[in-house]
N, C-alpha and C. Protein backbone atom coordinates (compact mmCIF):
# COMPACT_ATOMS: atom_id res chain seq x y z
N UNK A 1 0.85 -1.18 0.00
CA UNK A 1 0.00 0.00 0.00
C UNK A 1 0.89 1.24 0.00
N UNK A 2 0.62 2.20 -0.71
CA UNK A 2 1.27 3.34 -1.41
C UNK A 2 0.92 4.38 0.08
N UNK A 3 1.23 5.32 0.76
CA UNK A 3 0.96 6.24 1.50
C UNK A 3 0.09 7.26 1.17
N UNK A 4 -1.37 7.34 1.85
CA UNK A 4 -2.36 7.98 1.38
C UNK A 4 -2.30 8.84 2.32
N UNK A 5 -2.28 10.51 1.69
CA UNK A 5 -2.85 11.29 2.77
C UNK A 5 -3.63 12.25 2.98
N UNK A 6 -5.11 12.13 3.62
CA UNK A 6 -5.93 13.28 2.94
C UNK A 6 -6.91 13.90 4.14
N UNK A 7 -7.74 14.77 3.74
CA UNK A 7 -8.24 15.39 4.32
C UNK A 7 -9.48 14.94 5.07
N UNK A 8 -9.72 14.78 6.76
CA UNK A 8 -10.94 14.37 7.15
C UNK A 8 -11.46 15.80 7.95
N UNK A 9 -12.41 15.55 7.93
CA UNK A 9 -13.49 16.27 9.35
C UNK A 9 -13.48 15.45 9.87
N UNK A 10 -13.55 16.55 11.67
CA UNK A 10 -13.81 15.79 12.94
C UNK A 10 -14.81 16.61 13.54
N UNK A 11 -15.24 15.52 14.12
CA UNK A 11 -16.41 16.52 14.91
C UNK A 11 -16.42 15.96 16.73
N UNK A 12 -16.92 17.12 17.68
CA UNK A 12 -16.51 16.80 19.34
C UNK A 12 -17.89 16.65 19.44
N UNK A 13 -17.68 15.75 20.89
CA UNK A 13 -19.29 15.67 21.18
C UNK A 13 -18.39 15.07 22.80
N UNK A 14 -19.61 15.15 24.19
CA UNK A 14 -19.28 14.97 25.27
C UNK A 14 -19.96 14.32 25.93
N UNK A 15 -19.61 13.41 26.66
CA UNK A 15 -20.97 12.35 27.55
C UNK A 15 -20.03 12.13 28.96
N UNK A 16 -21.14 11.99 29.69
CA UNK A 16 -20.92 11.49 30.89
C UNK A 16 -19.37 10.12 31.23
N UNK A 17 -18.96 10.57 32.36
CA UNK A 17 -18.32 9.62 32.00
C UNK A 17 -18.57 8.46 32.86
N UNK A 18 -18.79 7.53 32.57
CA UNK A 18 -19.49 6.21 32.82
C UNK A 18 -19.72 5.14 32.54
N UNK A 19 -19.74 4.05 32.64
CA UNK A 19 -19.69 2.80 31.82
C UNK A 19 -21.06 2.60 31.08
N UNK A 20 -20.64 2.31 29.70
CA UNK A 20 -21.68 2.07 28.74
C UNK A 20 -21.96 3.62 27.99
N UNK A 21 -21.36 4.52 28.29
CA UNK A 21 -21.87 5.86 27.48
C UNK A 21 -21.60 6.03 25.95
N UNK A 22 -19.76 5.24 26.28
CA UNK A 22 -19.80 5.12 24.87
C UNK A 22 -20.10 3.99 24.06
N UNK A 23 -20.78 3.11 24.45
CA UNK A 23 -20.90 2.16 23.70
C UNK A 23 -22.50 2.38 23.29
N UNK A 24 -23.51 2.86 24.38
CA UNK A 24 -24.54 3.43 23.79
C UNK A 24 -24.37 4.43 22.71
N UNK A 25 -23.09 5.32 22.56
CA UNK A 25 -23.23 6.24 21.64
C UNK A 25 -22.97 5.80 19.70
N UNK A 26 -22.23 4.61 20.29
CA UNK A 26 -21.12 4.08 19.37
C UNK A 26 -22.45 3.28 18.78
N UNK A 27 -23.69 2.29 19.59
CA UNK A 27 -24.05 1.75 19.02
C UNK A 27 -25.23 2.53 18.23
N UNK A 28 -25.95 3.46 18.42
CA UNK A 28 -26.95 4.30 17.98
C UNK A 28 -26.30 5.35 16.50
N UNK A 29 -24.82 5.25 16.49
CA UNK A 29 -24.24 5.84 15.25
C UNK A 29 -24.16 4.74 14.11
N UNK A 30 -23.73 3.42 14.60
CA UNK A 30 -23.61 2.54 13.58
C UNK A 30 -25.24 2.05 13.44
N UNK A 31 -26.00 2.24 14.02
CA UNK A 31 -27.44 1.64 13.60
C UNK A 31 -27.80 3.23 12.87
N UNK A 32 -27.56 3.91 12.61
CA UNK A 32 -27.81 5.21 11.94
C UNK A 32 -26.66 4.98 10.24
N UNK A 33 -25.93 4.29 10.45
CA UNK A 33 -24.74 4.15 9.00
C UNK A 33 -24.17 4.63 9.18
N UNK A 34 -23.33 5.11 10.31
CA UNK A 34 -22.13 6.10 10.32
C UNK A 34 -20.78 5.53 10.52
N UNK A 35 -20.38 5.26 9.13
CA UNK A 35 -18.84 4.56 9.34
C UNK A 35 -17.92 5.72 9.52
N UNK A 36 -17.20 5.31 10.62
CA UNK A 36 -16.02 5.71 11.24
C UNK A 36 -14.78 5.66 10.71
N UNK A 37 -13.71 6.65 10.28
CA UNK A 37 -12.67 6.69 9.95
C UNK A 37 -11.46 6.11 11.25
N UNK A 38 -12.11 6.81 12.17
CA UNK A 38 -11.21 7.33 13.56
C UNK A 38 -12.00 7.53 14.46
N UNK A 39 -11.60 7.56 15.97
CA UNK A 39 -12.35 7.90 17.02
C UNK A 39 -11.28 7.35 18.39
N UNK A 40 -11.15 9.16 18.97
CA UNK A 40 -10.26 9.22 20.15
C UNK A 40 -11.30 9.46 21.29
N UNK A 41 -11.07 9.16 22.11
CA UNK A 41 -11.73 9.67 23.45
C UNK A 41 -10.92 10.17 24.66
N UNK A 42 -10.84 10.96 25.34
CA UNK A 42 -9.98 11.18 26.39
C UNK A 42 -11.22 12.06 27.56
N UNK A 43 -10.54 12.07 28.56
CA UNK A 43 -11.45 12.91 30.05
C UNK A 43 -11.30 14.82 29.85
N UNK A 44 -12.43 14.69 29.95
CA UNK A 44 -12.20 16.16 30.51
C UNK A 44 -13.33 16.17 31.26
N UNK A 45 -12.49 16.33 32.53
CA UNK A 45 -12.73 16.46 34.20
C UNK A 45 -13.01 15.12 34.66
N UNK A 46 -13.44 15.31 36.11
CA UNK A 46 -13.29 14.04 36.83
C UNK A 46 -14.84 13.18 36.01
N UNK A 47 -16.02 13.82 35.08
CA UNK A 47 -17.08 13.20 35.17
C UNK A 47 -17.48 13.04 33.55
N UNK A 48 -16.83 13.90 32.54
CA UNK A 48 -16.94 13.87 31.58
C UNK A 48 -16.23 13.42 30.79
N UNK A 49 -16.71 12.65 29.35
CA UNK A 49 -15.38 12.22 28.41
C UNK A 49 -15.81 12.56 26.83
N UNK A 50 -14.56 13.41 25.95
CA UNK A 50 -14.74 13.98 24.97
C UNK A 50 -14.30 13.06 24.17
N UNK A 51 -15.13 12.79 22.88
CA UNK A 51 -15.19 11.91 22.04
C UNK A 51 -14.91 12.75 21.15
N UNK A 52 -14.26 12.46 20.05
CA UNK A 52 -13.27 13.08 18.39
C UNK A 52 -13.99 11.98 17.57
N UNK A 53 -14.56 12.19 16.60
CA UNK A 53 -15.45 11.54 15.52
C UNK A 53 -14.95 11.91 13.99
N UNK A 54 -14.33 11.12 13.54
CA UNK A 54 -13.65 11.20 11.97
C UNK A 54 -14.69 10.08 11.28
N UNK A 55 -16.22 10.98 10.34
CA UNK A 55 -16.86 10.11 9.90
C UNK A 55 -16.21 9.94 7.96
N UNK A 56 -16.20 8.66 7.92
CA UNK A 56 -16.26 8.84 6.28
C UNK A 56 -17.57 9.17 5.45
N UNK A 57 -17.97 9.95 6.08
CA UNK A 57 -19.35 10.84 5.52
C UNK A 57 -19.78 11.70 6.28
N UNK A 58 -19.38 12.89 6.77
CA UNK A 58 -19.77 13.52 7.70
C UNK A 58 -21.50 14.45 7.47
N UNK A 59 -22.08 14.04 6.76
CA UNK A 59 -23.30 14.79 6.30
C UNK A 59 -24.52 13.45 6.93
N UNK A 60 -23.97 12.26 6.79
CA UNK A 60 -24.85 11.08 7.79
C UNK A 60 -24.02 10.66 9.14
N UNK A 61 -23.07 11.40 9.81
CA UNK A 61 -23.23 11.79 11.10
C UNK A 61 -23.62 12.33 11.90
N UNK A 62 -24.06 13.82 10.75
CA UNK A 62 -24.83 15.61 11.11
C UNK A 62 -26.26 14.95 11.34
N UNK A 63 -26.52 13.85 10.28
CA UNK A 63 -27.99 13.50 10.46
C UNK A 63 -28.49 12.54 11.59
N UNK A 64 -27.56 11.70 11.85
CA UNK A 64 -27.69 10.83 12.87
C UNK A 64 -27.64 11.75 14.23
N UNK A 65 -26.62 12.85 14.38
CA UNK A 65 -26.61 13.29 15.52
C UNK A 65 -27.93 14.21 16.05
N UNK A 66 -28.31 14.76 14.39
CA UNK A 66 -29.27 15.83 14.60
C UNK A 66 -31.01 14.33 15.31
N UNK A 67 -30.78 13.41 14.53
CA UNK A 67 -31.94 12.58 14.68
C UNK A 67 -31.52 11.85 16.63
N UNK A 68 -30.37 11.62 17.27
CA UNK A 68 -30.36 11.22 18.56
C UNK A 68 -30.31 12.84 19.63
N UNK A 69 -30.69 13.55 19.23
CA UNK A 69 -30.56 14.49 19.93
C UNK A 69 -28.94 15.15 20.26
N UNK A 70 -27.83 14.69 19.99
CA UNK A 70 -26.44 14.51 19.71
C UNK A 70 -25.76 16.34 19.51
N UNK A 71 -25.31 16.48 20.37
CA UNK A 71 -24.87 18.15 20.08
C UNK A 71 -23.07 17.87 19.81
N UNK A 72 -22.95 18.16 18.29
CA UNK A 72 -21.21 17.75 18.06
C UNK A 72 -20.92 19.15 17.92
N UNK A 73 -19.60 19.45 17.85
CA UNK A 73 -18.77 20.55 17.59
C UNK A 73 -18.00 20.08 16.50
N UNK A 74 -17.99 21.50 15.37
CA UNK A 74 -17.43 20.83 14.27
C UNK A 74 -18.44 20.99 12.67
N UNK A 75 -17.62 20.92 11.75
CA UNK A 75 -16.85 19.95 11.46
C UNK A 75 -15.67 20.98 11.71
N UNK A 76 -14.37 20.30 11.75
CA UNK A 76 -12.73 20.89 12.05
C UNK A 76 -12.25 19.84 11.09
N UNK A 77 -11.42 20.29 10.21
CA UNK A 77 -10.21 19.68 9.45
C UNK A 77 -8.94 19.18 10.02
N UNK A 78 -8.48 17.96 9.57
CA UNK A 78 -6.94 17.13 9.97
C UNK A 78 -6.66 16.58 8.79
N UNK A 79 -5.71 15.76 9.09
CA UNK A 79 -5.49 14.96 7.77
C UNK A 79 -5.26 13.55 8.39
N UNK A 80 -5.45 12.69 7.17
CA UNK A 80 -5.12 11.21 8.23
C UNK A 80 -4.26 10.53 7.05
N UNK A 81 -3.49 9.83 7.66
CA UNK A 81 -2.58 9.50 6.82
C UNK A 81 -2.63 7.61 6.98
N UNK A 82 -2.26 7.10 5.98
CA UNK A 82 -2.77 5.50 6.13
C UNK A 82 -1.55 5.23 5.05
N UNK A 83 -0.55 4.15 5.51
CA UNK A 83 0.27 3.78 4.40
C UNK A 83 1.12 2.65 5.22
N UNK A 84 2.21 2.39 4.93
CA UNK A 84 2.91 1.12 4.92
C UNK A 84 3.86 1.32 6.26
N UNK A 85 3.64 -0.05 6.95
CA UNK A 85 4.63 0.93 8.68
C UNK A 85 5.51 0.46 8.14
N UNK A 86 6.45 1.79 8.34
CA UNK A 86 8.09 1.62 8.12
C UNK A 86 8.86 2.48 8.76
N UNK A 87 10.04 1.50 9.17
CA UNK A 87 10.76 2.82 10.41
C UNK A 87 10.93 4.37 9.60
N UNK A 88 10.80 5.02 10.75
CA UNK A 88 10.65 6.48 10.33
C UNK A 88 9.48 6.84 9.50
N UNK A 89 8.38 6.56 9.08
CA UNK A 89 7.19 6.94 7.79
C UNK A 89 6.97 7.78 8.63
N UNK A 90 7.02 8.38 9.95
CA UNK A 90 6.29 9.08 10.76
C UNK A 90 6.65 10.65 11.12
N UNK A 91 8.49 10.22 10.70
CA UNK A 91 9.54 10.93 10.82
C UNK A 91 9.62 11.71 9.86
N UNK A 92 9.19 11.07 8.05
CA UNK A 92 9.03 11.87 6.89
C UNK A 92 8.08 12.79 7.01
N UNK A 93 7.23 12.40 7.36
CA UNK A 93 5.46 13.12 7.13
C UNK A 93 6.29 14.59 8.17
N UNK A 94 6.74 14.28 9.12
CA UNK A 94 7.02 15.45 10.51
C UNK A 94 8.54 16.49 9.87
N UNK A 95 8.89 15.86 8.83
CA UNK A 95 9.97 15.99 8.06
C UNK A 95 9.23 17.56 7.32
N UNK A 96 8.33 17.00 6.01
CA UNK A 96 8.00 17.86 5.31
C UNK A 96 7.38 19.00 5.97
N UNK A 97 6.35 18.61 6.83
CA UNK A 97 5.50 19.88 7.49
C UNK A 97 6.55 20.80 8.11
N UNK A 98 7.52 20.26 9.05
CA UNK A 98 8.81 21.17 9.88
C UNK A 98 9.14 22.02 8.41
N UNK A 99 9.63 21.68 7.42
CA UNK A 99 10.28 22.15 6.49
C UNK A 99 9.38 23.19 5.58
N UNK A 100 7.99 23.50 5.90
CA UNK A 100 6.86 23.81 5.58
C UNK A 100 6.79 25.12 6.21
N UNK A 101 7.17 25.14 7.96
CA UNK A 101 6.80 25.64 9.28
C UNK A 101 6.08 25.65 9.50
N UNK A 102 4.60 24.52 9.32
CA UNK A 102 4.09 23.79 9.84
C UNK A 102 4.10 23.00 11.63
N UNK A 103 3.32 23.51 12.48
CA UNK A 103 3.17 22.81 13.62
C UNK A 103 1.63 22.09 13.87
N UNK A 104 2.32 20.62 13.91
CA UNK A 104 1.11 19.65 14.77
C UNK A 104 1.07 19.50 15.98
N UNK A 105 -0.15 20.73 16.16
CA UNK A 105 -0.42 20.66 17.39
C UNK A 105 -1.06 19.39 18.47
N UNK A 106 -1.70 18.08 17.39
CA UNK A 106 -2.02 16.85 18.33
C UNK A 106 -1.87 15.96 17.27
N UNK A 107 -1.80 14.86 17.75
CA UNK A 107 -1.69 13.40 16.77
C UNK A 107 -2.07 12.10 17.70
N UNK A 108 -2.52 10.97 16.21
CA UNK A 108 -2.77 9.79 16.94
C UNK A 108 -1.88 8.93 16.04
N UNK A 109 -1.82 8.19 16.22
CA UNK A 109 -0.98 7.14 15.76
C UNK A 109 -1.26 5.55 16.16
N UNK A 110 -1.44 4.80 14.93
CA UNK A 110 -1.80 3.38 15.46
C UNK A 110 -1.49 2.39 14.44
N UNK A 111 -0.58 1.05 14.31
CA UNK A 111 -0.16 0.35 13.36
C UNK A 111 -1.37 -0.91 13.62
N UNK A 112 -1.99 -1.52 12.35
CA UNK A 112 -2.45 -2.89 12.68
C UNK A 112 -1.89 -4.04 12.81
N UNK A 113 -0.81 -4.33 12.91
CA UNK A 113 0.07 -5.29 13.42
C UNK A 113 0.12 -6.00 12.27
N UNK A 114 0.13 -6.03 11.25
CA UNK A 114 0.20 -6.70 9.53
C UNK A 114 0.82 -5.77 8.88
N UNK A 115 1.51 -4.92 9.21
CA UNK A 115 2.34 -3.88 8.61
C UNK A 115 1.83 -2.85 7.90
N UNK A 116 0.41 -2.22 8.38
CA UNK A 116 0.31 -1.02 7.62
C UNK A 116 -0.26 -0.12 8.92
N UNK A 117 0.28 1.39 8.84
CA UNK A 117 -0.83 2.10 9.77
C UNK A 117 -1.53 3.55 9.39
N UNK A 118 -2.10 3.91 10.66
CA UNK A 118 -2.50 5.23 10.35
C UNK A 118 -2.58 6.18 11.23
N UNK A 119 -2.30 7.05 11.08
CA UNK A 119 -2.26 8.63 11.56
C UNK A 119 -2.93 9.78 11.46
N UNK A 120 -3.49 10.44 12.40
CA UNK A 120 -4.28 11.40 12.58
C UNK A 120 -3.65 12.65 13.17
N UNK A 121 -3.59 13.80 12.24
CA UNK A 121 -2.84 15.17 12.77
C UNK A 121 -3.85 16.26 12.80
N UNK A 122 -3.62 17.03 13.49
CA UNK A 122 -4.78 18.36 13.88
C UNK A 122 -3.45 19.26 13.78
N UNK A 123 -3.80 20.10 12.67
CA UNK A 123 -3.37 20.96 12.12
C UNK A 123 -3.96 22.30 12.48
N UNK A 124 -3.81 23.45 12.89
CA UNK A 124 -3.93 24.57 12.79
C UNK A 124 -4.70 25.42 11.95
N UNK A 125 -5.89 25.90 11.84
CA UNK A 125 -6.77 26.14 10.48
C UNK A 125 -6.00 27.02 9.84
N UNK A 126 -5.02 28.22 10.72
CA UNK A 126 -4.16 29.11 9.68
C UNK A 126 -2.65 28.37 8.83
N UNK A 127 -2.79 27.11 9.20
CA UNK A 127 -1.53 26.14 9.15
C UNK A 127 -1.99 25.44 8.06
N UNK A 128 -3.26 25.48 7.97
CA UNK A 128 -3.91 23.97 7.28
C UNK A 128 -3.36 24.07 5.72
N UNK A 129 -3.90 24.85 4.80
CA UNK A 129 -3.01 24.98 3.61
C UNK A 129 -1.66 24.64 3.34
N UNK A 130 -0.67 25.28 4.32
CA UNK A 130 0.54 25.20 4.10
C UNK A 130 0.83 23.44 4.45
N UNK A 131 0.61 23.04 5.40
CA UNK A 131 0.64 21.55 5.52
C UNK A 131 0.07 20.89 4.59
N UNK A 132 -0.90 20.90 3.65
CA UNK A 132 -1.55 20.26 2.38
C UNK A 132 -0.89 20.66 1.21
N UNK A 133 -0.25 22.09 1.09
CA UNK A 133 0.82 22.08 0.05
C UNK A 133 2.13 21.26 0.28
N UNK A 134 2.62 20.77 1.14
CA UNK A 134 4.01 20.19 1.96
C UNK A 134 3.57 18.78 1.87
N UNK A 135 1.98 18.41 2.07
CA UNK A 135 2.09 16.83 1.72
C UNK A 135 1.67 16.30 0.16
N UNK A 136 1.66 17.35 -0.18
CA UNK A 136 1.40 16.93 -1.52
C UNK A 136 -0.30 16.67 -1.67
N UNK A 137 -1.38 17.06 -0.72
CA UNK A 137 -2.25 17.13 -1.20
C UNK A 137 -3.23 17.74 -2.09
């Protein structure tokens, strides 16, 4: 697999934090058709947890959210990058943008253990161009 790298929307949304919140949320999106690119979750505060939603259709996520009552933030632009794990692929991509003056301000990173992975960068909206001219998008 050739190194793909392109442009997603993300969208925030916040739930309780508690067992089963996200799996109620997770399951009411996929019974709505909302395939998932990506999806981070982390705490904010001792009771809440913020969910990051990278749909590969973000216009039947808007609808699913608007139809569960669902308040997202967003859409916000990143790029996600999906290609072949190889030492340093991670190091190039951080290569061009530096050389760009380009700063990624957050990232995810995750290999599937069969040798390919993918990456998620949150780019800067006044940044965002210059990082899409630098990756060649």
């Amino acid at each position: 697999m050739a190194t793909n790298i392109r442009r997603v929307d993300y969208f925030y949304c916040t739930v309780a934090d508690q067992p089963g919140e996200a799996h109620q949320l997770l399951t009411r999106l996929a019974e709505s058709g909302v395939d998932l690119l990506a999806l981070t979750m982390v705490p904010v505060g001792p009771l809440r947890t913020q969910l990051t939603l990278f749909p590969a259709d973000p216009m039947t996520l808007l609808s699913a959210a608007e139809n569960a009552a669902l308040v997202l933030d967003g859409p916000h632009a990143a790029l996600l990058v999906q290609g072949d794990d190889q030492l340093g692929a991670l190091a190039d991509i951080h290569a061009r943008l530096s050389d760009a003056h380009v700063n990624v301000y957050a990232s995810n990173a995750v290999t599937d253990g069969r040798g390919s992975y993918g990456y998620v960068l949150y780019i800067r909206p006044d940044e965002y161009d210059r990082a899409t001219t630098a990756l060649g998008i």
